[in-house]
Every structure is written in C-alpha cells, then in structure tokens.
C-alpha atoms as a PDB file:
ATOM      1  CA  UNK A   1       0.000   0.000   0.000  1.00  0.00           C
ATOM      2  CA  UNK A   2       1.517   3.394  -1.202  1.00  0.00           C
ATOM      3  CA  UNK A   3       1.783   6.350   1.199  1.00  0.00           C
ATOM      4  CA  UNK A   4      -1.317   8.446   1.060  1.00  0.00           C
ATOM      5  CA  UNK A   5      -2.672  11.566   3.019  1.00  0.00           C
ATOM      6  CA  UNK A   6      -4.987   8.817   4.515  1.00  0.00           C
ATOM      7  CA  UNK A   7      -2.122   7.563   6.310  1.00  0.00           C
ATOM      8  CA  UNK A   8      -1.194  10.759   7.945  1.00  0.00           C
ATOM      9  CA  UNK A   9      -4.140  12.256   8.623  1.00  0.00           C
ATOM     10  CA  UNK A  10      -5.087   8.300  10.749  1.00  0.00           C
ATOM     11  CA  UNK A  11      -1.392   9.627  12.866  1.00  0.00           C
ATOM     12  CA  UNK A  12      -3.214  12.865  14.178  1.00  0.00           C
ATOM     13  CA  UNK A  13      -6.262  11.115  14.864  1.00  0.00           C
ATOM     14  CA  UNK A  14      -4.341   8.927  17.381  1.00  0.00           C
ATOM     15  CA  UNK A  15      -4.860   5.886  15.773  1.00  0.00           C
ATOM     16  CA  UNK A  16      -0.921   5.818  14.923  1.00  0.00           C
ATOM     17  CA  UNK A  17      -0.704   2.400  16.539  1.00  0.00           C
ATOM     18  CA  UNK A  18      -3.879   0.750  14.694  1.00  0.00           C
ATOM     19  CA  UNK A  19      -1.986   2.142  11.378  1.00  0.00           C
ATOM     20  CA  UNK A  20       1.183   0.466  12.485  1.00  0.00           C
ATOM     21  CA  UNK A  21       0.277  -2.728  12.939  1.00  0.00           C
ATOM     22  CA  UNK A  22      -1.873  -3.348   9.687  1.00  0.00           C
ATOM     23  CA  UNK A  23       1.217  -1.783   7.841  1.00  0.00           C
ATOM     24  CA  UNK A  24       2.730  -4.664   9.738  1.00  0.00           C
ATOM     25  CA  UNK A  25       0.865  -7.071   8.669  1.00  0.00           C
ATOM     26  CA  UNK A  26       1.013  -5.780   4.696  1.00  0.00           C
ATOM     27  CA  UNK A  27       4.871  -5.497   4.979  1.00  0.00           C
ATOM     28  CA  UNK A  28       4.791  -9.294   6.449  1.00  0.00           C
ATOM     29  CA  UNK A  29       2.631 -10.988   3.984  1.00  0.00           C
ATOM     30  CA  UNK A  30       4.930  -9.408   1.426  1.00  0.00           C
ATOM     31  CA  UNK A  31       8.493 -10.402   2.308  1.00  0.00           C
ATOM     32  CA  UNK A  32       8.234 -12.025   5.208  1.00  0.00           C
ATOM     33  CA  UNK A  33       9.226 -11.726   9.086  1.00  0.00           C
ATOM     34  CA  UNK A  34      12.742 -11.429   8.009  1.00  0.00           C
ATOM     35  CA  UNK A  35      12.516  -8.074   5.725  1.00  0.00           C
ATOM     36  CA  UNK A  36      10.438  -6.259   8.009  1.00  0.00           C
ATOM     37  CA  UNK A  37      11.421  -3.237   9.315  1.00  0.00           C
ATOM     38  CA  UNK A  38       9.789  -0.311  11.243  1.00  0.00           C
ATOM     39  CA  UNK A  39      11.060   2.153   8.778  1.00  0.00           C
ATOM     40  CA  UNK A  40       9.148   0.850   6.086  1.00  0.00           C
ATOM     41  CA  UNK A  41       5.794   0.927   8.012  1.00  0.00           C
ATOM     42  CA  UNK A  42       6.441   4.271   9.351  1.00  0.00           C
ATOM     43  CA  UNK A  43       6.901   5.298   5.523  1.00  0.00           C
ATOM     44  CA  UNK A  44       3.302   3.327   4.749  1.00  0.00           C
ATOM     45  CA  UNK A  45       1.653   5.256   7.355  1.00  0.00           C
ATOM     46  CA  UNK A  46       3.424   8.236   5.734  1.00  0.00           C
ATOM     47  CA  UNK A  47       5.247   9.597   9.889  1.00  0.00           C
ATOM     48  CA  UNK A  48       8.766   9.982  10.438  1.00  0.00           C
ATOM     49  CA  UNK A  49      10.649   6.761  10.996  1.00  0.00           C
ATOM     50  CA  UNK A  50      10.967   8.024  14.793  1.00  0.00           C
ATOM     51  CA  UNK A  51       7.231   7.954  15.278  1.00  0.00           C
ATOM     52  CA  UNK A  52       6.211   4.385  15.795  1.00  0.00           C
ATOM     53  CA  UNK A  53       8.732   4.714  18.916  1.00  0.00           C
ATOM     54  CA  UNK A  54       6.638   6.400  20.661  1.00  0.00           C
ATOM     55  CA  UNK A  55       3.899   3.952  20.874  1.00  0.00           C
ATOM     56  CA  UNK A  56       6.086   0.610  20.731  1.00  0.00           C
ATOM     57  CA  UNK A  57       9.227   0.519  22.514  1.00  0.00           C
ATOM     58  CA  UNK A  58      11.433  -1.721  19.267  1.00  0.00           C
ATOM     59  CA  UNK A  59      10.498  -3.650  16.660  1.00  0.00           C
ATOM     60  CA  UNK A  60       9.481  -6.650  18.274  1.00  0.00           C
ATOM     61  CA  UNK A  61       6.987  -4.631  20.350  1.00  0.00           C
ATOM     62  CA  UNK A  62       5.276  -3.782  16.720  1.00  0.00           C
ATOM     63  CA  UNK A  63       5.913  -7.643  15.671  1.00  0.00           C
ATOM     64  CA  UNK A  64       3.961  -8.659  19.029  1.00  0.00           C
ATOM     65  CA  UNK A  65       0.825  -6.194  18.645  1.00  0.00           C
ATOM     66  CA  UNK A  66       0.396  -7.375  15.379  1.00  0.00           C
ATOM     67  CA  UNK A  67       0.395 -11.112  16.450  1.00  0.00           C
ATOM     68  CA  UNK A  68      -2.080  -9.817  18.690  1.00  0.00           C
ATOM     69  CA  UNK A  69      -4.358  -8.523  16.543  1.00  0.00           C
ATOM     70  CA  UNK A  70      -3.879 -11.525  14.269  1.00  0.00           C
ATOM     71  CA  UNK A  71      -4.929 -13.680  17.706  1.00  0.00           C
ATOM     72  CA  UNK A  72      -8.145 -11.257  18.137  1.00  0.00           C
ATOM     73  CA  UNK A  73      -9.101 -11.807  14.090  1.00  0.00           C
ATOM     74  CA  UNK A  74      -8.682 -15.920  14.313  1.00  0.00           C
ATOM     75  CA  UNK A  75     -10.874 -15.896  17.200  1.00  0.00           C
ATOM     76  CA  UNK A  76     -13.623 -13.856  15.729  1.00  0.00           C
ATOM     77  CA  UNK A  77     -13.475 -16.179  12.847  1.00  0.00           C
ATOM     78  CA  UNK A  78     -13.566 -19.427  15.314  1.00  0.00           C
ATOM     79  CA  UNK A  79     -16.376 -17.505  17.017  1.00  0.00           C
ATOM     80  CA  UNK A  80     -18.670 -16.770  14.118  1.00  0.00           C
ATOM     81  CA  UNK A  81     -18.083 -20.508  12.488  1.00  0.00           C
ATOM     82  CA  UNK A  82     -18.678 -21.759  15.930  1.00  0.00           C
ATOM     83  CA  UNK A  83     -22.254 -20.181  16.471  1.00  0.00           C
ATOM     84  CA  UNK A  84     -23.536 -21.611  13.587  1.00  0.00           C
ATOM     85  CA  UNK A  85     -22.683 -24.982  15.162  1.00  0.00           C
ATOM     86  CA  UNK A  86     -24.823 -27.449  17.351  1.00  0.00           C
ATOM     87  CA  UNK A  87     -22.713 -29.414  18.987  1.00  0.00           C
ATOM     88  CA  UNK A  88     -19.310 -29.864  21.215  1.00  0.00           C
ATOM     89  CA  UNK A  89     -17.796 -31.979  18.326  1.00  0.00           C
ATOM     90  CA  UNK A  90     -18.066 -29.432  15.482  1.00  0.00           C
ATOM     91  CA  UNK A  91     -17.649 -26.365  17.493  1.00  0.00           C
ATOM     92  CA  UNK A  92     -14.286 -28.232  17.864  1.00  0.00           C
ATOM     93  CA  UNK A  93     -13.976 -29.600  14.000  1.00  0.00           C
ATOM     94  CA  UNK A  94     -14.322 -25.673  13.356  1.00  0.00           C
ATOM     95  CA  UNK A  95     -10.787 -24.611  14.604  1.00  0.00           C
ATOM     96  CA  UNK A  96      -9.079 -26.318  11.745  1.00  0.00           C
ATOM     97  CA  UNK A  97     -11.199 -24.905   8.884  1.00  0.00           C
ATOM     98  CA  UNK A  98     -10.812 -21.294  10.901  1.00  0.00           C
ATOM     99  CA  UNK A  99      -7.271 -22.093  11.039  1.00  0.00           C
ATOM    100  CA  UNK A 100      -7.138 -22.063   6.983  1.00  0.00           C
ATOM    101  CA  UNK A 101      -9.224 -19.758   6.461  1.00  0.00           C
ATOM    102  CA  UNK A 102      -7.183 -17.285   8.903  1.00  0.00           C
ATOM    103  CA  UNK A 103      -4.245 -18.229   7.250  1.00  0.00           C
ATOM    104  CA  UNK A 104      -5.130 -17.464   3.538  1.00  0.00           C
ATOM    105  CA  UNK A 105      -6.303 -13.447   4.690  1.00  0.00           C
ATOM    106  CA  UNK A 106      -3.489 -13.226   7.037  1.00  0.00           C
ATOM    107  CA  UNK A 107      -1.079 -15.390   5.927  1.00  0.00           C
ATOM    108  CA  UNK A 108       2.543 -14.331   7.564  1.00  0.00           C
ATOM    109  CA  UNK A 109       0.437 -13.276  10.403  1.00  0.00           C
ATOM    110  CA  UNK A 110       0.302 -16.729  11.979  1.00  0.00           C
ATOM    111  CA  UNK A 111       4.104 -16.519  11.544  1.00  0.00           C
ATOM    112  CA  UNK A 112       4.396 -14.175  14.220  1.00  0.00           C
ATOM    113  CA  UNK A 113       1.569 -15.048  16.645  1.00  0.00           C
ATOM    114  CA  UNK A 114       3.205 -18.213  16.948  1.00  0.00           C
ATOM    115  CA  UNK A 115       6.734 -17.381  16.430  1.00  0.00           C
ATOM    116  CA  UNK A 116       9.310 -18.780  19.947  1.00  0.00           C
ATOM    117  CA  UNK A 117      11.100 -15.213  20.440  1.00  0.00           C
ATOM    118  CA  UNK A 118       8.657 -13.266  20.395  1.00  0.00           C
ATOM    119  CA  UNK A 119       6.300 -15.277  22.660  1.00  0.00           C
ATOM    120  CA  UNK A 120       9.135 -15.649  24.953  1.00  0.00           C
ATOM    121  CA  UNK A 121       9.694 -12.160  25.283  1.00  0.00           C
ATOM    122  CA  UNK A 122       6.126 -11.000  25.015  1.00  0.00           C
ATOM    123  CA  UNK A 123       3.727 -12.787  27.531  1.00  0.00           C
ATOM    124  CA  UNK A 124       0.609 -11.521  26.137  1.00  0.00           C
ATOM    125  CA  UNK A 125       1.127 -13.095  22.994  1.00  0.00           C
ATOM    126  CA  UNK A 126       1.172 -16.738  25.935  1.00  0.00           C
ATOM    127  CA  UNK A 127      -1.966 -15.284  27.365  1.00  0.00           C
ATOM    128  CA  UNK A 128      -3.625 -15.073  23.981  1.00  0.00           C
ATOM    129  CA  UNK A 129      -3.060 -18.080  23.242  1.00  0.00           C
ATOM    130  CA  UNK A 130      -4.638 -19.701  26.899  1.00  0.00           C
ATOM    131  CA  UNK A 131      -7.713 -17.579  26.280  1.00  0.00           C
ATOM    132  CA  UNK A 132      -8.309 -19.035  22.821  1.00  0.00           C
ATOM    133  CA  UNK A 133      -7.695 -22.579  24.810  1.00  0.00           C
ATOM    134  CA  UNK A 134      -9.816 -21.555  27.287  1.00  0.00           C
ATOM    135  CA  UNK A 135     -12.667 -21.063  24.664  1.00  0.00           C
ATOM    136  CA  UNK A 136     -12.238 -24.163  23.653  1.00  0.00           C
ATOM    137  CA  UNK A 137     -11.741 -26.515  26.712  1.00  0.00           C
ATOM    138  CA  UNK A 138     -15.910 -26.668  27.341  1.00  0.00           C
ATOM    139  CA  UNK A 139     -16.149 -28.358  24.034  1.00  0.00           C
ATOM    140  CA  UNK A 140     -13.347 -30.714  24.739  1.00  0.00           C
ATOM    141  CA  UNK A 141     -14.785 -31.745  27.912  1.00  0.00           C
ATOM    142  CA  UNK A 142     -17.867 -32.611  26.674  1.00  0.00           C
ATOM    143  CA  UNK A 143     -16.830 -34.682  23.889  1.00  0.00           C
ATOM    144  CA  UNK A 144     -13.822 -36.900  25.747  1.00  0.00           C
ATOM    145  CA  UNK A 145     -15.177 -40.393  26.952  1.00  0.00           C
ATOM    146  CA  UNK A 146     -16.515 -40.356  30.248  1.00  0.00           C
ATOM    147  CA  UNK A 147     -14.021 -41.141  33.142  1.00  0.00           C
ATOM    148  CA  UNK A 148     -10.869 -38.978  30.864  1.00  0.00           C
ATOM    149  CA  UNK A 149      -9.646 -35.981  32.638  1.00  0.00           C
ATOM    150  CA  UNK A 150      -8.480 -32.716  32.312  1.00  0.00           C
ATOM    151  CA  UNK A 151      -4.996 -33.903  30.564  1.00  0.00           C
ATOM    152  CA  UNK A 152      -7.236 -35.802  28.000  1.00  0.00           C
ATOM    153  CA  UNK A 153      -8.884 -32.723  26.873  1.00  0.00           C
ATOM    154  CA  UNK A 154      -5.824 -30.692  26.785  1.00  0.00           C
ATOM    155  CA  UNK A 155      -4.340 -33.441  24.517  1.00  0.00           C
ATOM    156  CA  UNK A 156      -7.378 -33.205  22.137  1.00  0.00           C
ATOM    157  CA  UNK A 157      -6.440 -29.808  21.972  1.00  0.00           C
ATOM    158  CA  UNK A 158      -3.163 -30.006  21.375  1.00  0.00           C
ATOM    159  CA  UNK A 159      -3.798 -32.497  18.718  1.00  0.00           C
ATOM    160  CA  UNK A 160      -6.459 -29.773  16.986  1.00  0.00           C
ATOM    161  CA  UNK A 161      -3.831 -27.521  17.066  1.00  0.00           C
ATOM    162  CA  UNK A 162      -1.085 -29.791  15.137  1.00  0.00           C
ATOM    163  CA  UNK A 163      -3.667 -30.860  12.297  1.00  0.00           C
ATOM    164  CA  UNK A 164      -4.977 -27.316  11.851  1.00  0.00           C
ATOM    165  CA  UNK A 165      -0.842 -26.126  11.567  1.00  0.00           C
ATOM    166  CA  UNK A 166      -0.090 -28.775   9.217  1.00  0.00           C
ATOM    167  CA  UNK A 167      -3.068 -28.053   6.679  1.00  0.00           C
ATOM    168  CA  UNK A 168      -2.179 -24.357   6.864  1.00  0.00           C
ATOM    169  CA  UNK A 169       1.905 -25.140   6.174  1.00  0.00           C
ATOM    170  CA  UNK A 170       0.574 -26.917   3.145  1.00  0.00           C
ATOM    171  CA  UNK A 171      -1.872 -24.352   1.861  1.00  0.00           C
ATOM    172  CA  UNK A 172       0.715 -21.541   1.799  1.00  0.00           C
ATOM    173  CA  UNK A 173       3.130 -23.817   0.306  1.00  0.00           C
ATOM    174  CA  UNK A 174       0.694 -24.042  -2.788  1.00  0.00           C
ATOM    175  CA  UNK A 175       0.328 -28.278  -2.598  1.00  0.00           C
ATOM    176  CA  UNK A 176      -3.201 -27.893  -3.275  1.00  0.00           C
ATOM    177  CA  UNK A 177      -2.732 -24.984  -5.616  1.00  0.00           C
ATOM    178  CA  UNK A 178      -3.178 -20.802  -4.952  1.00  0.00           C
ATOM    179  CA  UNK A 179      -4.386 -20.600  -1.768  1.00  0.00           C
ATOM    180  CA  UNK A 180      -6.808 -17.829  -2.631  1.00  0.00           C
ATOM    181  CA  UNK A 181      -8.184 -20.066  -4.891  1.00  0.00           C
ATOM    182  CA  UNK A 182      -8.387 -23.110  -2.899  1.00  0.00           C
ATOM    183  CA  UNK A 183      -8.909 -21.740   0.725  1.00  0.00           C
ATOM    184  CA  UNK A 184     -11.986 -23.076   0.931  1.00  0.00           C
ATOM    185  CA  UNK A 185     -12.184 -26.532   0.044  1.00  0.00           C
ATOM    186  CA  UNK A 186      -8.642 -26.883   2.000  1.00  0.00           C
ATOM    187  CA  UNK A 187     -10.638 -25.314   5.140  1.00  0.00           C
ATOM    188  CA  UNK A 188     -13.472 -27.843   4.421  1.00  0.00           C
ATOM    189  CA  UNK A 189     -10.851 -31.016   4.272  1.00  0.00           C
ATOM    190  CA  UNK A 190      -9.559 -30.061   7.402  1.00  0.00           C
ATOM    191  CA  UNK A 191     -12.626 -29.413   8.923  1.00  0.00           C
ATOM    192  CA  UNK A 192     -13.234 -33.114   8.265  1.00  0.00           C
ATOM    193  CA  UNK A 193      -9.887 -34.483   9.014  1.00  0.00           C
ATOM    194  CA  UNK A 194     -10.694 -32.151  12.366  1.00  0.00           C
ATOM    195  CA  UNK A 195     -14.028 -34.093  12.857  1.00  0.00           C
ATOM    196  CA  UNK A 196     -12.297 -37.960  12.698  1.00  0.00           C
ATOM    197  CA  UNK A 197      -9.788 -36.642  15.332  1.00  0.00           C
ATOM    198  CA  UNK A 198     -12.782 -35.853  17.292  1.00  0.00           C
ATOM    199  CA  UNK A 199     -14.426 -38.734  17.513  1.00  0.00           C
ATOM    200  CA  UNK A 200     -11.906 -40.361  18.159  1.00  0.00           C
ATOM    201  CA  UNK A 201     -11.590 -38.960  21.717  1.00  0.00           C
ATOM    202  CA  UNK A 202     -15.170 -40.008  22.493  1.00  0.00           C
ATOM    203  CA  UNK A 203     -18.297 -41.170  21.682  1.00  0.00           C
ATOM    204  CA  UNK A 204     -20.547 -38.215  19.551  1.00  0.00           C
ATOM    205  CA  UNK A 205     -23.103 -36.989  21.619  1.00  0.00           C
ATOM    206  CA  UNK A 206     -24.854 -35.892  18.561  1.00  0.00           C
ATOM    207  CA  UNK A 207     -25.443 -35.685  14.875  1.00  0.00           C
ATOM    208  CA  UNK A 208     -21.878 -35.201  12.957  1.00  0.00           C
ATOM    209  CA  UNK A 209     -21.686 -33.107  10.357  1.00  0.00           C
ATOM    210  CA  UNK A 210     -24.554 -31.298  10.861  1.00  0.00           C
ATOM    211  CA  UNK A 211     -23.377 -27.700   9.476  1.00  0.00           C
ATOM    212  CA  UNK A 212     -19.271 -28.071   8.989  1.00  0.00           C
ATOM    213  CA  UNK A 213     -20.118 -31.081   6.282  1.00  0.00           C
ATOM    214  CA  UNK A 214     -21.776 -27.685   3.900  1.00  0.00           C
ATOM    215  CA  UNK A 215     -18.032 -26.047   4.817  1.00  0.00           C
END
C-alpha cells in the first residue's frame, strides 16, 4: 500500500498504533518476518521513521501487537463458524477450517503469533493463546469419553492444534494450488480431518456433520 494523506491524517487522529500494525501485517505478507522493518511501516503510514517509537518501545513490540491482533481476528473467525454450530464436536472440528481460512487473509500473520522469540519475550502473545484454549476446553470436555480428565482434553487440543498447523503449512506452500483459490475446500478437508480426530476422543453426543459437512 503506497503512502497516502490517509495515512497521515489516521497519525493525528491517534490511531498511529492501529496504522502500524496493519502496515505490519502488509509489509509481512509481502516479504516475510525477516525483511520487516519499522522504517518501512512508518513510511506506509506516511510519519517519520521516529514515530512508531513512541507507541512501541522496538520492533518486536510492533511484531507482538500485530500477532495480537492476528490472535483477536482468528478468534472472531472461530467464534462466528462456531455459532452456527450445534454441537461440542463441530464447534471443535471448526478450529481447523478457521485455522485455513485465517491463514489465507493473514497469511505471515500466523508466523508471528506463533513465532518462539517473540512469545518468549512477550507474555501476552502466551496469554492469547490460553484464552483461545480456554474457549475451547468446554467443548473438549464434553466430547472426551466419560471417566478422561483434564490432561485428555488438553491433549485433544493439542492435537487440533497440530492438524490445523499442518493443513495451513501446506496451503501456503501451494500443494493444493493458490491458496486464494483453494482456501476453501482446504478449510473444508480439514474441517473433516478435524471431525475424525474428534471422535476419536469419544463417543458423539450428537449428529456429525450437521453444518461443517456444507463447509
């Protein structure tokens, strides 16, 4: 995105640090963690390269918020899927196909909300990250075979979480073609895969399928 009087007049509104961050976000879809720099999204927000200091204290500070706000958009996609669902089992079979779908809008986002450093260094990004399991641990409880405990669920979890990271490494490495193209019939396969991993942790309560089979 080119430097516009947009861009300057969002800086004295105050929104500086929204700016930032989606700048972030651009800059990291294009060339990756690696060749971002703050000086570049200070010059797509159209401030001084000095300015973004005073609202994040270095670079990974930037990196960070905009893991964040990657972390607040996956869960509002989870959330919205997830209404639309009657049961524990596909409320759960949901966080694969939001997974993909994040992943194809936001692409090198999920980079950084996941990336070791920066979650070292940065415990909201950990905190994030609990909340989202949080959301989820209801479901998992419900759907684990009577007399499992809380390590059981957890592991379901976990397990989500690996097959909803390996369909999204394979849809931004093109194996099932553009992922614009293809987003949503990748989100729909592992919304399925997501659904067999499941059930495998107990015995459905309910109908399966019942509105992620349409996904």
């Amino acid at each position: 995105m080119a430097p516009t009087a947009k861009g300057r007049a969002t800086y004295h509104h105050g929104d500086l640090a929204a700016a930032l961050v989606e700048a972030t976000l651009e800059i990291i879809d294009e060339v990756g963690v690696r060749g971002f720099s703050v000086a570049e999204a200070a010059r797509r927000t159209c401030v001084s390269p000095g300015a973004p200091y005073r609202h994040f204290a270095d670079r990974d500070a930037l990196l960070a918020a905009a893991a964040l706000e990657v972390a607040r958009r996956l869960r509002a996609i989870y959330l919205e899927t997830a209404a639309e669902t009657g049961s524990a089992q596909e409320r759960l079979a949901t966080v694969a196909g939001s997974f993909v779908r994040a992943a194809a809008r936001y692409r090198g986002g999920l980079d950084i909300l996941f990336a070791p450093g920066l979650r070292a260094t940065h415990p909201e990004l950990r905190d994030s990250t609990r909340e989202f399991v949080d959301l989820l641990l209801p479901s998992a409880f419900e759907v684990i075979a009577p007399g499992e405990g809380p390590a059981t669920a957890v592991a379901l979890l976990d397990a989500l979480h690996a097959l909803a990271r390996g369909y999204v490494a394979q849809l931004l490495e093109g194996k099932f073609g553009d992922p614009d193209d293809v987003v949503e019939g990748v989100a729909i396969r592992a919304t399925q895969a997501a659904r067999a991993l499941v059930a495998g942790y107990g015995v459905p309560s309910g109908p399966v399928g019942e509105v992620a089979r349409d996904r």
